[in-house]
N, C-alpha and C. Protein backbone atom coordinates (compact mmCIF):
# COMPACT_ATOMS: atom_id res chain seq x y z
N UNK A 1 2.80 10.64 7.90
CA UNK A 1 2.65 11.53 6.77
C UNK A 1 1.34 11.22 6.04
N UNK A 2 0.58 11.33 6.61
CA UNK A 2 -1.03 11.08 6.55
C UNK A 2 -1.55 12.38 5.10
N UNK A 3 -2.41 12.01 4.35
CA UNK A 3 -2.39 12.61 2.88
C UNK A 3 -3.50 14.13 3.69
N UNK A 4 -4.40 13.74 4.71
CA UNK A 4 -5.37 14.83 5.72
C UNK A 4 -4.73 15.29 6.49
N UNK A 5 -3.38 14.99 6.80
CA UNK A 5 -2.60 16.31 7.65
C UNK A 5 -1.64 16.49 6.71
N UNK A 6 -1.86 16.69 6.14
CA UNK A 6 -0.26 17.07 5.18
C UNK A 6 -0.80 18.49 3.74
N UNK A 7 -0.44 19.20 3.05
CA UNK A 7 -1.06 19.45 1.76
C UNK A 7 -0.89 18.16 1.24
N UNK A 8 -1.52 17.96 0.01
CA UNK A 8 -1.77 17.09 -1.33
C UNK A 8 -0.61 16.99 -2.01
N UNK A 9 0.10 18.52 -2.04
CA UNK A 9 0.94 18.29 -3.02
C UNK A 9 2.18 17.80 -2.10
N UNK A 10 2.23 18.04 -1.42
CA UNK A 10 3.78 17.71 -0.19
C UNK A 10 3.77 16.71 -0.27
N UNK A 11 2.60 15.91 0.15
CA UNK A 11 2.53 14.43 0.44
C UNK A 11 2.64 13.60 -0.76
N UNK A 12 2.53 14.69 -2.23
CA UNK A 12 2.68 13.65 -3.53
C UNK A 12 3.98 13.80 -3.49
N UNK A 13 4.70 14.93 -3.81
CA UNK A 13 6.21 15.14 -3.76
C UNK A 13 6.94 14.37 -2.93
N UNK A 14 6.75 13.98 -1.52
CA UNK A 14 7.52 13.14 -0.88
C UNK A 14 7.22 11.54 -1.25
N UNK A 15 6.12 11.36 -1.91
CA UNK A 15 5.66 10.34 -2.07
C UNK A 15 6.44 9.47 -3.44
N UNK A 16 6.49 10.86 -4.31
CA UNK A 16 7.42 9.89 -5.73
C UNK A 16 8.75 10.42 -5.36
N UNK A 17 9.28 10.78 -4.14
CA UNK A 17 10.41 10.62 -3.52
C UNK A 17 10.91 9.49 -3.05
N UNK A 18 10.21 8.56 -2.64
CA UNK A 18 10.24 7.39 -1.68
C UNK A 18 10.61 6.62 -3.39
N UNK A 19 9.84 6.56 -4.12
CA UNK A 19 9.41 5.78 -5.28
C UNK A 19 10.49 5.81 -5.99
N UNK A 20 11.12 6.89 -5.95
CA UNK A 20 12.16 7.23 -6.26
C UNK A 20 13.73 6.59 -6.20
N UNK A 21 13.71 7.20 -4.96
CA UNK A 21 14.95 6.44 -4.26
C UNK A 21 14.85 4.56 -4.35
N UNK A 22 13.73 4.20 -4.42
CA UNK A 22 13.41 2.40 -4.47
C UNK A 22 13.59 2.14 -5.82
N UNK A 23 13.74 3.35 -6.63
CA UNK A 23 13.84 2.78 -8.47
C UNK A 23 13.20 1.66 -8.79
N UNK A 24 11.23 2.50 -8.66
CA UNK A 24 10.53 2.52 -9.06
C UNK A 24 9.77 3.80 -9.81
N UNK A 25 9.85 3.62 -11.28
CA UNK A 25 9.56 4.66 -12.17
C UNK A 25 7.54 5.30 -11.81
N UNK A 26 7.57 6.63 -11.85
CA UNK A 26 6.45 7.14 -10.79
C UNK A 26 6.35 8.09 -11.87
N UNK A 27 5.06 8.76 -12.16
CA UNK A 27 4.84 10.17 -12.75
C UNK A 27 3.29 10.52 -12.40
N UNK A 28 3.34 11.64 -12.37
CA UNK A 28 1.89 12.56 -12.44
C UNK A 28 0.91 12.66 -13.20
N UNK A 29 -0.15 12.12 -13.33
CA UNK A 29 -1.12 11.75 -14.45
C UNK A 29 -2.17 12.97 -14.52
N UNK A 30 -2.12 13.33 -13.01
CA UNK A 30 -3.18 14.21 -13.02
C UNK A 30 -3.29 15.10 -11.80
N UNK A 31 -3.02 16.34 -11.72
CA UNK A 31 -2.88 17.20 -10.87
C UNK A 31 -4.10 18.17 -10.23
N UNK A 32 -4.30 17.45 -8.81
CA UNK A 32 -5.23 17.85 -8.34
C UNK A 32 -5.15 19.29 -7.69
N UNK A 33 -6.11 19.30 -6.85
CA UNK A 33 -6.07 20.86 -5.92
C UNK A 33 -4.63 20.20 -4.72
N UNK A 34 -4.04 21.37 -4.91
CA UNK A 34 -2.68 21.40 -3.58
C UNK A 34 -2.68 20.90 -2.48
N UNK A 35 -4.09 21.50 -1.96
CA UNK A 35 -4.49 21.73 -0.69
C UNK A 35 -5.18 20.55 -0.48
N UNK A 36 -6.23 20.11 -0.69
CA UNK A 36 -6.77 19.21 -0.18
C UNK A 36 -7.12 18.13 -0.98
N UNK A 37 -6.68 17.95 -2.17
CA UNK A 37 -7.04 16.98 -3.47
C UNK A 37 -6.92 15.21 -2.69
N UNK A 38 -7.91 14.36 -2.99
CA UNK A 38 -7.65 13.14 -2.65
C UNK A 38 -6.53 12.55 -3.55
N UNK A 39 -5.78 11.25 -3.52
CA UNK A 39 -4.74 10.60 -4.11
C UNK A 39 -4.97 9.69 -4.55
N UNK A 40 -5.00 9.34 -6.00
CA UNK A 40 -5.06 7.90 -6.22
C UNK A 40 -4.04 7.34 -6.86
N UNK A 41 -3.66 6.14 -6.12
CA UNK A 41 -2.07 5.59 -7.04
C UNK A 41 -2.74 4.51 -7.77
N UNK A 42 -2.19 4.31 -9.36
CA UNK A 42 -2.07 3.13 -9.87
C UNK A 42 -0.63 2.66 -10.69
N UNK A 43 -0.82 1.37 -10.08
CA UNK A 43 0.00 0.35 -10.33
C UNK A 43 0.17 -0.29 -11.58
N UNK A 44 1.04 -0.28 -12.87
CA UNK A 44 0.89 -0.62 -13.75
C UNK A 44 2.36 -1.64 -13.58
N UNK A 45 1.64 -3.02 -13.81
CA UNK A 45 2.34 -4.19 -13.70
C UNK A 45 3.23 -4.90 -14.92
N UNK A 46 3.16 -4.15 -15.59
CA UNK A 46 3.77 -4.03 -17.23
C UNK A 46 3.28 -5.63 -17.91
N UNK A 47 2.39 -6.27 -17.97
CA UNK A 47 2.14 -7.19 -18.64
C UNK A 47 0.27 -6.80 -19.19
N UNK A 48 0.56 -6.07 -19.31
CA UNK A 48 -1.21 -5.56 -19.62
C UNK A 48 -2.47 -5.33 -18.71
N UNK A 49 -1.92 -5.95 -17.32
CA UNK A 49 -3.05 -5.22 -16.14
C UNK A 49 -2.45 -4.13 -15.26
N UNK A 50 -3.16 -3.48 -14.19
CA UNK A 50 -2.58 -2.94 -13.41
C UNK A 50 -3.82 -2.77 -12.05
N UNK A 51 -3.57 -1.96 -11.44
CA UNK A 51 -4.23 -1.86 -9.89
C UNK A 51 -4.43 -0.49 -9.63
N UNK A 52 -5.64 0.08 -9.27
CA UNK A 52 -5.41 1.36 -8.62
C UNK A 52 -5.80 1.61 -7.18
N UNK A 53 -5.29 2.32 -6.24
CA UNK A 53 -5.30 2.20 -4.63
C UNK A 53 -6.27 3.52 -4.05
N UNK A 54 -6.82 3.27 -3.42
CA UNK A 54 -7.46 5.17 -2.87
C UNK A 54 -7.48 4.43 -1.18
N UNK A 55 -7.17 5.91 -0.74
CA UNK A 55 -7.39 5.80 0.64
C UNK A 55 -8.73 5.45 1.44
N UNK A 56 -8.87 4.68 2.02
CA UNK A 56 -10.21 4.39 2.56
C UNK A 56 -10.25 4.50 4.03
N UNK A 57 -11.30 5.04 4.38
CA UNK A 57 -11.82 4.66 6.07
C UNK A 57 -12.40 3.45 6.62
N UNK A 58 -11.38 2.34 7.51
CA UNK A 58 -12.02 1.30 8.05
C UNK A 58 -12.92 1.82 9.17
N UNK A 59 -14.61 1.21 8.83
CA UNK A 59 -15.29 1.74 9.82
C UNK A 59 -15.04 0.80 11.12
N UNK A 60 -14.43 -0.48 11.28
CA UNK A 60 -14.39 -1.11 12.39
C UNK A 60 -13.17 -0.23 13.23
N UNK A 61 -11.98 0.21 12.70
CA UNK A 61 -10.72 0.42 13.34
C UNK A 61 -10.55 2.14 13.69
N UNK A 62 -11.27 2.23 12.59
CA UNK A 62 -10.94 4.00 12.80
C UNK A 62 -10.24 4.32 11.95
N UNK A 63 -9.35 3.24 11.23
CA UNK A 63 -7.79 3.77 10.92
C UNK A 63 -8.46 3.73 9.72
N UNK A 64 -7.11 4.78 8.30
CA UNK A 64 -7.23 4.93 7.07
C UNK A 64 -6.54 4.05 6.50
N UNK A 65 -7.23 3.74 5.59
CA UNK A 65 -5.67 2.51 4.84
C UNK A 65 -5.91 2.64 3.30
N UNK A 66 -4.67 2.37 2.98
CA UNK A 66 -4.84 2.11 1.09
C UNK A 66 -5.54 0.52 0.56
N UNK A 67 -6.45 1.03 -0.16
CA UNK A 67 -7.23 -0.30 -0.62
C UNK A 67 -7.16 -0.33 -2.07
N UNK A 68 -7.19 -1.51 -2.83
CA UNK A 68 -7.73 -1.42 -3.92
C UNK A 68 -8.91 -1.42 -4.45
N UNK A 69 -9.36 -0.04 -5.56
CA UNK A 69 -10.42 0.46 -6.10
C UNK A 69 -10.74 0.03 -6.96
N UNK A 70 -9.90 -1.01 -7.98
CA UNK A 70 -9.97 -1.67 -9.21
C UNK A 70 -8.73 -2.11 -9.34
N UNK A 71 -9.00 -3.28 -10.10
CA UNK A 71 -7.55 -4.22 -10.54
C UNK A 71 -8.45 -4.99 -11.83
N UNK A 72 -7.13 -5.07 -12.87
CA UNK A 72 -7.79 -6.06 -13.95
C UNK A 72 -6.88 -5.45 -15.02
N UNK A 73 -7.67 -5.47 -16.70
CA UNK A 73 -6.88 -5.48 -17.57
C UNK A 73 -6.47 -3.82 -17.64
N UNK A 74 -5.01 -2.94 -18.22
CA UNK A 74 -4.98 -1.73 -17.76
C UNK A 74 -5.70 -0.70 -18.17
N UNK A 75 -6.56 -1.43 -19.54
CA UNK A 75 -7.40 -0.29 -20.03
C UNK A 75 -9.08 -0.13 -19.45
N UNK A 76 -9.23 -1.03 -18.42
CA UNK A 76 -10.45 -0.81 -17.77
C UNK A 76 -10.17 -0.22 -16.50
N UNK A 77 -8.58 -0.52 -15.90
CA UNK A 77 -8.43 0.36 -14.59
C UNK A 77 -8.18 1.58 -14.95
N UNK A 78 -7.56 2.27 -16.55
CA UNK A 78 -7.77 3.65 -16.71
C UNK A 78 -8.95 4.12 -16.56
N UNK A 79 -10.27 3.60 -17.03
CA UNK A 79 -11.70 3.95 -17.65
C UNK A 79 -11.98 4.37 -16.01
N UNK A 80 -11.71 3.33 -15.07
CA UNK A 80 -12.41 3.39 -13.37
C UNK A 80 -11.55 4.79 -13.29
N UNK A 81 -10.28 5.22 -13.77
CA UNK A 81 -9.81 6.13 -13.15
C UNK A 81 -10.59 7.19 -13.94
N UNK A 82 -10.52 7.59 -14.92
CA UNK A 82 -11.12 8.88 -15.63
C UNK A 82 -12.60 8.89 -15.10
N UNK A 83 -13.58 7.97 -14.72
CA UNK A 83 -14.42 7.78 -13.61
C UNK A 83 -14.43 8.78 -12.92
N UNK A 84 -13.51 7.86 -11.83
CA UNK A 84 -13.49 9.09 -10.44
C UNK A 84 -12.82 10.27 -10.55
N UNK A 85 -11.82 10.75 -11.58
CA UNK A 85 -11.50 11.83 -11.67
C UNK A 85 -12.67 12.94 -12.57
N UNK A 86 -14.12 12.27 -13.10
CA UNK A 86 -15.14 12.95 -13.54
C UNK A 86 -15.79 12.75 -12.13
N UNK A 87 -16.03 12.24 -11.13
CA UNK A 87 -16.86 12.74 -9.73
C UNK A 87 -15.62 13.59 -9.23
N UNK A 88 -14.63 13.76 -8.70
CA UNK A 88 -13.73 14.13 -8.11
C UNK A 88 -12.64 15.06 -9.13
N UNK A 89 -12.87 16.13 -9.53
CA UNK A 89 -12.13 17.29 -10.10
C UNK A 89 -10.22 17.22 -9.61
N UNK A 90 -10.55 17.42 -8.25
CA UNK A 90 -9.26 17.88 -7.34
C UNK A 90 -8.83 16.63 -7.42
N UNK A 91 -8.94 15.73 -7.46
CA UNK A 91 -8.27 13.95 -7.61
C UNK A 91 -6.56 14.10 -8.10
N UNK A 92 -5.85 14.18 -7.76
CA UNK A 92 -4.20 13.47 -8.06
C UNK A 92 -4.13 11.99 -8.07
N UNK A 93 -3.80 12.09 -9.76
CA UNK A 93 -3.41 10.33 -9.88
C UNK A 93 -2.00 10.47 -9.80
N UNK A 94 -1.54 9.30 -9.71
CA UNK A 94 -0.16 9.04 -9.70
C UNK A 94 0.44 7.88 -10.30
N UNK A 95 0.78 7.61 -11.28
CA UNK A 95 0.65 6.25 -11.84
C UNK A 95 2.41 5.63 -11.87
N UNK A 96 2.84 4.33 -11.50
CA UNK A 96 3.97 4.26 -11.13
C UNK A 96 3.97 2.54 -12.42
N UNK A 97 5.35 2.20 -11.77
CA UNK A 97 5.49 1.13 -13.05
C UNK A 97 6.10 -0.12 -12.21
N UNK A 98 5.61 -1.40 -11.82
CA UNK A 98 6.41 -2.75 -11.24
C UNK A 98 5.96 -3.79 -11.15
N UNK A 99 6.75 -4.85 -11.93
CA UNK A 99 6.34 -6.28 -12.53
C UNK A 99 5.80 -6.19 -11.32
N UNK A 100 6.43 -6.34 -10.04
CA UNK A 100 6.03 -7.04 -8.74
C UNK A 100 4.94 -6.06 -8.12
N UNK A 101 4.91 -5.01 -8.95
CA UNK A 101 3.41 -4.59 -8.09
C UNK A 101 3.73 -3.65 -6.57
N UNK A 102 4.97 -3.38 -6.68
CA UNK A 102 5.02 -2.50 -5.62
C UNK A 102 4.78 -1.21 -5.40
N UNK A 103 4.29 -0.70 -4.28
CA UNK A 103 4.11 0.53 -4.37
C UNK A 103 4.62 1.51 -3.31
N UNK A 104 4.76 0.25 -2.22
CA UNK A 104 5.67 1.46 -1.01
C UNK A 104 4.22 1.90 0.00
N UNK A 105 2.96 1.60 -0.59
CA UNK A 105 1.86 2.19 0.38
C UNK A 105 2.33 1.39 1.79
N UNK A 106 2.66 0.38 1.96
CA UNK A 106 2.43 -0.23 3.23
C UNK A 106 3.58 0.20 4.04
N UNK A 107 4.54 1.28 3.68
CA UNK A 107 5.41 1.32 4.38
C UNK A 107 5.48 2.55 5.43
N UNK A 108 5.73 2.80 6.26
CA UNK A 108 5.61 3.39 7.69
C UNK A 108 5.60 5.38 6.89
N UNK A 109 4.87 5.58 7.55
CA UNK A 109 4.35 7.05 6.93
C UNK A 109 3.81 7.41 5.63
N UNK A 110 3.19 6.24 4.98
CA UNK A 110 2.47 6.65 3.87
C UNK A 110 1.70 5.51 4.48
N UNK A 111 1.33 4.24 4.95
CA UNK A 111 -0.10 3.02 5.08
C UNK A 111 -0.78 3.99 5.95
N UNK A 112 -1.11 4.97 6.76
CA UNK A 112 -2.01 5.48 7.74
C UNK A 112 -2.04 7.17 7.65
């Protein structure tokens, strides 16, 4: 369930589905284009930092993977986000909530 074969929005909808069902609290920060909008999740760790993830291309493997774009205190990983959502219009954030920092990216149909 790759975010480039899928729409944007399908792949967000199934995505705070997963988040869901794991009761981990997930909401929509920012609603991109349907169709082809990139995704960015951040992680808010509830002690005053958090993490945000974007999909990246490994040039050694080929493969896509979720990386982190910024991590630190949560009001400088917002600033990186309103950032890229001023280069990137169509951008969907997704901002979710877990002491432990989980997010579900690594799990089979959302890591690739």
């Amino acid at each position: 369930m790759a975010t480039e074969s899928l729409a944007a929005d399908l792949w967000v909808r199934a995505y705070l589905k997963r988040l869901e069902l794991a009761h981990i609290p997930a909401y929509i920060t920012h609603r991109g284009n349907a169709h082809a909008g990139a995704v960015l999740v951040k992680c808010a760790l509830l002690d005053g930092t958090a993490r945000a993830y974007q999909r990246s291309f490994d040039l050694m493997t080929g493969a896509r993977q979720w990386m982190v774009l910024t991590e630190g205190p949560e009001r400088e990983v917002d600033e990186s986000i309103r950032k890229q959502r001023g280069f990137d219009p169509d951008l969907w954030v997704i901002e979710l909530e877990s002491r432990e920092g989980r997010t579900l990216l690594e799990e089979e149909g959302l890591k690739d």
